[in-house]
C-alpha atoms as a PDB file:
ATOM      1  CA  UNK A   1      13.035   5.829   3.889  1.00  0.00           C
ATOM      2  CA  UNK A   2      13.756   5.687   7.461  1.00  0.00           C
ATOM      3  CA  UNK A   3      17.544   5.686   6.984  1.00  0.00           C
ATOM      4  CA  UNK A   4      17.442   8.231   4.449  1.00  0.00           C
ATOM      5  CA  UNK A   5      15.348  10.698   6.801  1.00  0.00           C
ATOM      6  CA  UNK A   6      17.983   9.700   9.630  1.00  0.00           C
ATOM      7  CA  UNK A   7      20.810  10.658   7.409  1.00  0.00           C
ATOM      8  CA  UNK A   8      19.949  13.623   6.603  1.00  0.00           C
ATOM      9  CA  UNK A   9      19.263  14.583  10.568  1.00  0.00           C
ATOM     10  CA  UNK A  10      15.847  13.955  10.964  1.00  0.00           C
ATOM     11  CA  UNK A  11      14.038  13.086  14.288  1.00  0.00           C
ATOM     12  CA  UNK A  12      11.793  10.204  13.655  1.00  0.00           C
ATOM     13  CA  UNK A  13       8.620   8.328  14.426  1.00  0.00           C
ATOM     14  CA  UNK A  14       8.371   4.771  13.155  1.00  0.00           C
ATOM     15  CA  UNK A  15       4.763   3.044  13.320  1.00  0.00           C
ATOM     16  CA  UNK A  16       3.898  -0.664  12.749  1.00  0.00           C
ATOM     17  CA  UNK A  17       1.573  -2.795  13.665  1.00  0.00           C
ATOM     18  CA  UNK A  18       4.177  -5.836  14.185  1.00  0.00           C
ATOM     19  CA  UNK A  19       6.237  -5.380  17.665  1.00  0.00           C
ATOM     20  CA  UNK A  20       9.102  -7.462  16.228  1.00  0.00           C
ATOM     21  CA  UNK A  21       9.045  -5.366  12.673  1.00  0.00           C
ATOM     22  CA  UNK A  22       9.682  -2.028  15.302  1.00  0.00           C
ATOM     23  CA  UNK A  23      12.446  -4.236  17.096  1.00  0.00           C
ATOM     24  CA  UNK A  24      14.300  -4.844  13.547  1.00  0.00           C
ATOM     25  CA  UNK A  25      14.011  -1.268  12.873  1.00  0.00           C
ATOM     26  CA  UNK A  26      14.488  -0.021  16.358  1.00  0.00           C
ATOM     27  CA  UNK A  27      18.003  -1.399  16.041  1.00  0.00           C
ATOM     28  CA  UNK A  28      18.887  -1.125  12.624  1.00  0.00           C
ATOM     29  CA  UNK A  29      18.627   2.874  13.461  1.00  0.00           C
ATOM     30  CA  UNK A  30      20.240   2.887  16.458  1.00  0.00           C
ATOM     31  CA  UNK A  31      23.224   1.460  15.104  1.00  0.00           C
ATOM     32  CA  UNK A  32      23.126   4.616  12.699  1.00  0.00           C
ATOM     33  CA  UNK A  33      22.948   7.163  15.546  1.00  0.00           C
ATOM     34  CA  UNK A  34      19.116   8.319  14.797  1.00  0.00           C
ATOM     35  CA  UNK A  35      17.410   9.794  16.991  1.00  0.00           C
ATOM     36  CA  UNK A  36      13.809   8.051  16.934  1.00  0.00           C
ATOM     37  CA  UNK A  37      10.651   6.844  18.917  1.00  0.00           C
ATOM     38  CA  UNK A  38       9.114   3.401  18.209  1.00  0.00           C
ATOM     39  CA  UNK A  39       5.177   3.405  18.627  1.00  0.00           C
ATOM     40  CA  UNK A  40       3.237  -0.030  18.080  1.00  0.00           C
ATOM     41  CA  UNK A  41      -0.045   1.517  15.743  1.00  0.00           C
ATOM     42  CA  UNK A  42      -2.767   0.291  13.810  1.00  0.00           C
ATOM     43  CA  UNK A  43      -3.179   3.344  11.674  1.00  0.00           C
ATOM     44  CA  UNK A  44      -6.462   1.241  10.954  1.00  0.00           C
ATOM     45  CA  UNK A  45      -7.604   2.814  14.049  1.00  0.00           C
ATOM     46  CA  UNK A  46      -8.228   6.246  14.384  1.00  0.00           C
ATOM     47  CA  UNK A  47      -7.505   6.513  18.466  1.00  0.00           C
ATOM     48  CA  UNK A  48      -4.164   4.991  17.892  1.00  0.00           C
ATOM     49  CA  UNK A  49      -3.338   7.013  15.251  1.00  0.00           C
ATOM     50  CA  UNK A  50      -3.934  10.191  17.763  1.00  0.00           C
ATOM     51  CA  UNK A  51      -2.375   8.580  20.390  1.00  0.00           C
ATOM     52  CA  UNK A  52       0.875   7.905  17.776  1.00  0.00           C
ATOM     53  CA  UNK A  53       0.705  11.883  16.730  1.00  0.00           C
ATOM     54  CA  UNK A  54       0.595  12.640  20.580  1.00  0.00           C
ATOM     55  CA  UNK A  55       3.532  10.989  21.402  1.00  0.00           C
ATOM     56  CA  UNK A  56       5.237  11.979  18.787  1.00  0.00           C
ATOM     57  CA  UNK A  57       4.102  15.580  19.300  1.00  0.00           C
ATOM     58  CA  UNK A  58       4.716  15.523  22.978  1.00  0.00           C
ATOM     59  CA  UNK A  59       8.875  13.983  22.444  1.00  0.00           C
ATOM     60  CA  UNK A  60      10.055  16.144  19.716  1.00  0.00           C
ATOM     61  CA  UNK A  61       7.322  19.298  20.125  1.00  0.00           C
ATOM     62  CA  UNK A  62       6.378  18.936  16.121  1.00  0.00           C
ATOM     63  CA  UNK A  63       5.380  16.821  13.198  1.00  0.00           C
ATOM     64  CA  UNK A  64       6.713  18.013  10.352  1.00  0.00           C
ATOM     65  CA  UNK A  65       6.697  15.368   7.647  1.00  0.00           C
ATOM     66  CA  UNK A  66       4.507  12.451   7.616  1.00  0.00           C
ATOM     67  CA  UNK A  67       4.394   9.510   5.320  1.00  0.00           C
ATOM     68  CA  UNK A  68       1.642   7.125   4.813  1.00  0.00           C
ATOM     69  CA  UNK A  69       3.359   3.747   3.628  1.00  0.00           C
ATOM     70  CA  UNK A  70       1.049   1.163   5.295  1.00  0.00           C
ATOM     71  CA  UNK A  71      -0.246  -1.627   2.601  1.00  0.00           C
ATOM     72  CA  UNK A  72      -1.910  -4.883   2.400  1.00  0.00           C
ATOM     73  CA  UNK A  73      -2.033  -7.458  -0.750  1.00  0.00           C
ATOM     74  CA  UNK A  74      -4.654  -9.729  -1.687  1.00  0.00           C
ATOM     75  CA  UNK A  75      -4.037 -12.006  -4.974  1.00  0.00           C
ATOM     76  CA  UNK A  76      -6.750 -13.827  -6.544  1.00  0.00           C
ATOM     77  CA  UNK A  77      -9.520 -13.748  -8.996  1.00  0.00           C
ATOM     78  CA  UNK A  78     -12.601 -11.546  -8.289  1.00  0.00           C
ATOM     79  CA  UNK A  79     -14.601 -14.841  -7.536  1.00  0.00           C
ATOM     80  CA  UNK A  80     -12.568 -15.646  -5.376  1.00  0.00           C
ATOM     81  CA  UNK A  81     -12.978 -12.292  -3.120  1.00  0.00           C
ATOM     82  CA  UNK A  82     -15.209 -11.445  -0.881  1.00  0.00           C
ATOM     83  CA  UNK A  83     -16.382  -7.781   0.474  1.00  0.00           C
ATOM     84  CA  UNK A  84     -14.623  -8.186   3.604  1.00  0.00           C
ATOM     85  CA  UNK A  85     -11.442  -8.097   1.250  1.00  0.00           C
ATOM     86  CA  UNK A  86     -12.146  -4.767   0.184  1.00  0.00           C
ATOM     87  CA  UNK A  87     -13.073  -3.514   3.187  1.00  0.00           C
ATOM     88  CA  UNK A  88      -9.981  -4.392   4.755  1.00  0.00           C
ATOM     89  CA  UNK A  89      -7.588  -3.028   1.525  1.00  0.00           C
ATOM     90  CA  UNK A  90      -9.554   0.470   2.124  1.00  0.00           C
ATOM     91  CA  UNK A  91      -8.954   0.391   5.832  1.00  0.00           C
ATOM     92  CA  UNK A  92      -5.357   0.413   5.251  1.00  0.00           C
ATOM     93  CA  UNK A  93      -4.852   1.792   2.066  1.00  0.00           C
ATOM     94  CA  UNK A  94      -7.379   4.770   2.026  1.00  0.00           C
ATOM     95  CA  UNK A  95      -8.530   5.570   5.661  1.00  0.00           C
ATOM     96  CA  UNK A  96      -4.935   4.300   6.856  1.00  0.00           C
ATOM     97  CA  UNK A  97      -3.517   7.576   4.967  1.00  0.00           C
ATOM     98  CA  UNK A  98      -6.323   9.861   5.967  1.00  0.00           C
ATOM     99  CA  UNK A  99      -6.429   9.304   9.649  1.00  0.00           C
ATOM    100  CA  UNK A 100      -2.749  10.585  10.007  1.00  0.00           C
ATOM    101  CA  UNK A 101      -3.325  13.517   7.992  1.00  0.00           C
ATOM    102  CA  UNK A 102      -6.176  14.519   9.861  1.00  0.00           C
ATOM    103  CA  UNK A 103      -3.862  13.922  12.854  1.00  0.00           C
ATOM    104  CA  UNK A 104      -1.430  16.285  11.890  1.00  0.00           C
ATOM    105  CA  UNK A 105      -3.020  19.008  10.070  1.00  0.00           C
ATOM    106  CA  UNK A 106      -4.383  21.462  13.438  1.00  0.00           C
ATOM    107  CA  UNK A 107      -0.192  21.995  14.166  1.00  0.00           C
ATOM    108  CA  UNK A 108       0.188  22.704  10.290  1.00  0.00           C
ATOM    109  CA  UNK A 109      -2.665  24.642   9.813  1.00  0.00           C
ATOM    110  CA  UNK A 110      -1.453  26.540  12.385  1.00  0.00           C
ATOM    111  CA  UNK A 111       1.908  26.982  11.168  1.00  0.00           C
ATOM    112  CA  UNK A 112       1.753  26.664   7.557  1.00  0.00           C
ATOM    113  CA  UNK A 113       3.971  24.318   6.762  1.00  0.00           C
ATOM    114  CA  UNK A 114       4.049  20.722   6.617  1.00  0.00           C
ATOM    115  CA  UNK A 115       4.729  17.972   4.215  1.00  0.00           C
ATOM    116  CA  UNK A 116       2.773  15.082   3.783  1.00  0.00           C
ATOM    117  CA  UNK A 117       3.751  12.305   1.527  1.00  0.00           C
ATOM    118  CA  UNK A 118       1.417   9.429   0.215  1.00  0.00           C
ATOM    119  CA  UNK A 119       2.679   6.477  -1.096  1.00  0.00           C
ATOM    120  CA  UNK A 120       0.636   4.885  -3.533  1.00  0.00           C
ATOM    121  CA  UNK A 121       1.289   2.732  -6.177  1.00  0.00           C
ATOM    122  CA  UNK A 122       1.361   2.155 -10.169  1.00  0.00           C
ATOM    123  CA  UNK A 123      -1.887   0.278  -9.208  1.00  0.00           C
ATOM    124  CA  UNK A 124      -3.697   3.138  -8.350  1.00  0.00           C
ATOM    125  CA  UNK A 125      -3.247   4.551 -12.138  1.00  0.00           C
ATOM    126  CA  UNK A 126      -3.634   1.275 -14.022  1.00  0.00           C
ATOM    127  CA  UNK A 127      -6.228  -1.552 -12.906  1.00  0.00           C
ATOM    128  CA  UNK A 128      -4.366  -4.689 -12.467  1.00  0.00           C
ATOM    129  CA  UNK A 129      -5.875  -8.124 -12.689  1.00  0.00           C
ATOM    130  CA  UNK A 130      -6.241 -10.255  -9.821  1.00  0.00           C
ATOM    131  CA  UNK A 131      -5.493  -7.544  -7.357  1.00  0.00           C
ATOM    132  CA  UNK A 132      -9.012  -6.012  -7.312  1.00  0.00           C
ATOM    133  CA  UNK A 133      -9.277  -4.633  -3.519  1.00  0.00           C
ATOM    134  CA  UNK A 134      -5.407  -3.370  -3.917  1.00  0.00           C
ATOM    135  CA  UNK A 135      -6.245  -1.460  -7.347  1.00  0.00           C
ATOM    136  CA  UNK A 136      -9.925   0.242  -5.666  1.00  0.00           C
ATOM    137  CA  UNK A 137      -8.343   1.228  -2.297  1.00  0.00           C
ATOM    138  CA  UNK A 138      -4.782   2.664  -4.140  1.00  0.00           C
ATOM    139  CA  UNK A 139      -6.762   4.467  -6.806  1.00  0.00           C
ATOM    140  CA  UNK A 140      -8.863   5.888  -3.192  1.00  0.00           C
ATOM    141  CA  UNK A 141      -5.720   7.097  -1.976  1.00  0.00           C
ATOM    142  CA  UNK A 142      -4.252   8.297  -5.370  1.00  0.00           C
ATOM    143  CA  UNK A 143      -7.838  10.630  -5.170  1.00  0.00           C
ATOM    144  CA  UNK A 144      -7.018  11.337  -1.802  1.00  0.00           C
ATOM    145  CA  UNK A 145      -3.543  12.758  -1.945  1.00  0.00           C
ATOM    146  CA  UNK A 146      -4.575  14.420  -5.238  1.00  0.00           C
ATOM    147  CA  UNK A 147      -6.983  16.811  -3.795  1.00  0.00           C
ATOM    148  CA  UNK A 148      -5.331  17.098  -0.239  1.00  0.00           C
ATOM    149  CA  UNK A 149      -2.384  18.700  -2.394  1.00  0.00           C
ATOM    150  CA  UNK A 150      -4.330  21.364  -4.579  1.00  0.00           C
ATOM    151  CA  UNK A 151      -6.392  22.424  -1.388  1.00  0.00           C
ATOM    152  CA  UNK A 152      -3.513  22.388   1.542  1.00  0.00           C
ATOM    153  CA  UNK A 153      -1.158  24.012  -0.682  1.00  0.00           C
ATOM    154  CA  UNK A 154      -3.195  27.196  -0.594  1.00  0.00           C
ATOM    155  CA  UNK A 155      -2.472  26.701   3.436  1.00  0.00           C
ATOM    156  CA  UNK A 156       0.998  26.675   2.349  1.00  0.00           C
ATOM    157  CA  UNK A 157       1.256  23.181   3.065  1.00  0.00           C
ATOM    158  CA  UNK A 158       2.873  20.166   0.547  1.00  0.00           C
ATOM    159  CA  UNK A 159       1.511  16.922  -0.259  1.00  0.00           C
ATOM    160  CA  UNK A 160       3.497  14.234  -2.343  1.00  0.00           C
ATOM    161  CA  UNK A 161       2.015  11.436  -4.316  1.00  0.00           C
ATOM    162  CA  UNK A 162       4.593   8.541  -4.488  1.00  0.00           C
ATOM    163  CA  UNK A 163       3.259   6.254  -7.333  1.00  0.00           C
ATOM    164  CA  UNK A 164       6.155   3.360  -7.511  1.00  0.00           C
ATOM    165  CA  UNK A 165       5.512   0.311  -9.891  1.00  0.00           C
ATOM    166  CA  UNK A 166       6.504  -3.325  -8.451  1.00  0.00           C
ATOM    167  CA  UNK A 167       9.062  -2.816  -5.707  1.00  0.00           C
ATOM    168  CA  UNK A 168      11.723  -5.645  -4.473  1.00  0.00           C
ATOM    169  CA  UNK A 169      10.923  -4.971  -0.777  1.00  0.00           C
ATOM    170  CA  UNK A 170      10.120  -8.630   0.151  1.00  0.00           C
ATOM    171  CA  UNK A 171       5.742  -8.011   0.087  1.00  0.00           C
ATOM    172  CA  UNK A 172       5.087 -11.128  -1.691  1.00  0.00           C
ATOM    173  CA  UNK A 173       5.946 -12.940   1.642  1.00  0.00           C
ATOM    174  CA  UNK A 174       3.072 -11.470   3.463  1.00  0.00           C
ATOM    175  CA  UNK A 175       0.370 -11.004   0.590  1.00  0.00           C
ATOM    176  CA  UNK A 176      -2.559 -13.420   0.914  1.00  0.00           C
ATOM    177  CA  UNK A 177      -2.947 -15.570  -1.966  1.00  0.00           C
ATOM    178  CA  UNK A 178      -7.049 -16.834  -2.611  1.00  0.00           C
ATOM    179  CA  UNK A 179      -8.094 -18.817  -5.677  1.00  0.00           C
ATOM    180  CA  UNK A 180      -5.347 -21.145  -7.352  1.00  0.00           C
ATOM    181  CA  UNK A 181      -2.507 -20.414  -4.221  1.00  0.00           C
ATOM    182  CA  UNK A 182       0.486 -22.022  -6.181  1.00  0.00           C
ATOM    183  CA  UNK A 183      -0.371 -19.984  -9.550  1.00  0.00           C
ATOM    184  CA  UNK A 184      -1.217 -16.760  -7.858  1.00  0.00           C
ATOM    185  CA  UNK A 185       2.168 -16.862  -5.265  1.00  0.00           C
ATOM    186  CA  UNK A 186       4.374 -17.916  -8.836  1.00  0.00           C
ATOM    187  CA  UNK A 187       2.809 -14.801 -10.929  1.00  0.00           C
ATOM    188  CA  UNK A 188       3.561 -12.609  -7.988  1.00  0.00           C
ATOM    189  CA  UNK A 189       6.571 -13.685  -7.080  1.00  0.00           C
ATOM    190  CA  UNK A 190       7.999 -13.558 -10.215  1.00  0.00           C
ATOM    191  CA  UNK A 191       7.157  -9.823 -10.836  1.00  0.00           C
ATOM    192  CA  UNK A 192       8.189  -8.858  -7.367  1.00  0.00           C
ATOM    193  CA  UNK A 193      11.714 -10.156  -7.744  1.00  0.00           C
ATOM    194  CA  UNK A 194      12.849  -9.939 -10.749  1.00  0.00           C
ATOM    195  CA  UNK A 195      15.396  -7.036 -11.437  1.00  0.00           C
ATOM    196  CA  UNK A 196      14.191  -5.737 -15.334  1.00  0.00           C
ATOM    197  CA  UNK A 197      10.291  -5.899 -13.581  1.00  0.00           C
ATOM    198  CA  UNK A 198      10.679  -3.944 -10.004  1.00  0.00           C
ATOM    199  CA  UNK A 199      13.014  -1.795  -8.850  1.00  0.00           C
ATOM    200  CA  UNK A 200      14.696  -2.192  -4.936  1.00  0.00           C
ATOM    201  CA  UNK A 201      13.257  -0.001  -2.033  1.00  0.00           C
ATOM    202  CA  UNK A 202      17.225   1.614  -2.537  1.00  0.00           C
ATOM    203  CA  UNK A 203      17.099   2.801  -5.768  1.00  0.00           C
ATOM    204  CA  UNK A 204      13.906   3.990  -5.907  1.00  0.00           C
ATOM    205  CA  UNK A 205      14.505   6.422  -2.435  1.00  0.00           C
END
């Protein structure tokens, strides 16, 4: 999404948690003449998160698009997970979407306009076995972006609600796998790659 916003002349603000993951990206984009800032952010944290919309604020004077992408996976078997699981899935997944959009929203509140776009995930419409704290903290921020959208857009603001279904970008390599590791990581794995089950991060931008 990155490269696509690039292309099309955008100014941008990447945000991971992973130093090294902003290093990969930090050059992939330069070597495509973007214009960007790399900020290290735990959008899990709601100071960082203000710090990140400062920054960004403060270089290029606006925000004008945001997009809440961060995720987390947990595969196993409800007995195998424990509350701190689900705690952790909302964190990301459902406060990690809200605390940006609270960020932003004084500057486009007071200039009615602004675009915020929430990706989700099929799992947020349709409960999916073995992936309980993924399924309650996507269907949280399915809710979320739901009802930001019918009550911003009277501000004249837009929110979108990106619900892909399994996407080849590679997250089976940092999902945590509890119960039977072997069975869970083969299921996964074999949903998350293959090319009639998931689409690529490409095709679906």
């Amino acid at each position: 999404m990155a490269r696509e916003f690039a292309r099309t002349g955008c100014r941008l603000i990447l945000a991971a948690r992973d130093a090294q993951e902003l290093v990969c990206a930090r050059q992939d984009l330069m070597q495509r003449g973007a214009e960007f800032l790399a900020v290290p952010c735990n959008v899990t944290n709601q100071e960082q998160v203000h710090s990140l919309v400062g920054q960004a604020t403060q270089r290029f004077g606006r925000v004008d698009i945001v997009v809440n992408s961060a995720g987390i996976l947990q595969v196993g078997p409800m007995s195998t997970t424990i509350v701190e699981d689900f705690a952790t899935a909302l964190d990301v997944m459902s406060w990690g979407a809200l605390y940006p959009t609270l960020a932003v929203l004084p500057q486009m509140r007071a200039r009615r306009s602004g675009h915020v776009v929430n990706i989700t995930s099929i799992g947020g419409m349709v409960s999916v076995p073995h992936l309980l704290p993924y399924t309650c903290a996507k269907f949280a921020a399915v809710g979320l972006s739901e009802d930001l959208r019918a009550e911003l857009g009277q501000e004249g603001m837009h929110v979108t609600t990106l619900v892909p279904g399994l996407m080849r970008t590679g997250s089976y390599v940092q999902a945590h796998f509890q119960g039977q590791q072997e069975r869970e990581f083969t299921w996964f794995t074999q949903g998350a790659t293959l090319p009639l089950l998931s689409i690529s991060a490409e095709r679906a931008v």
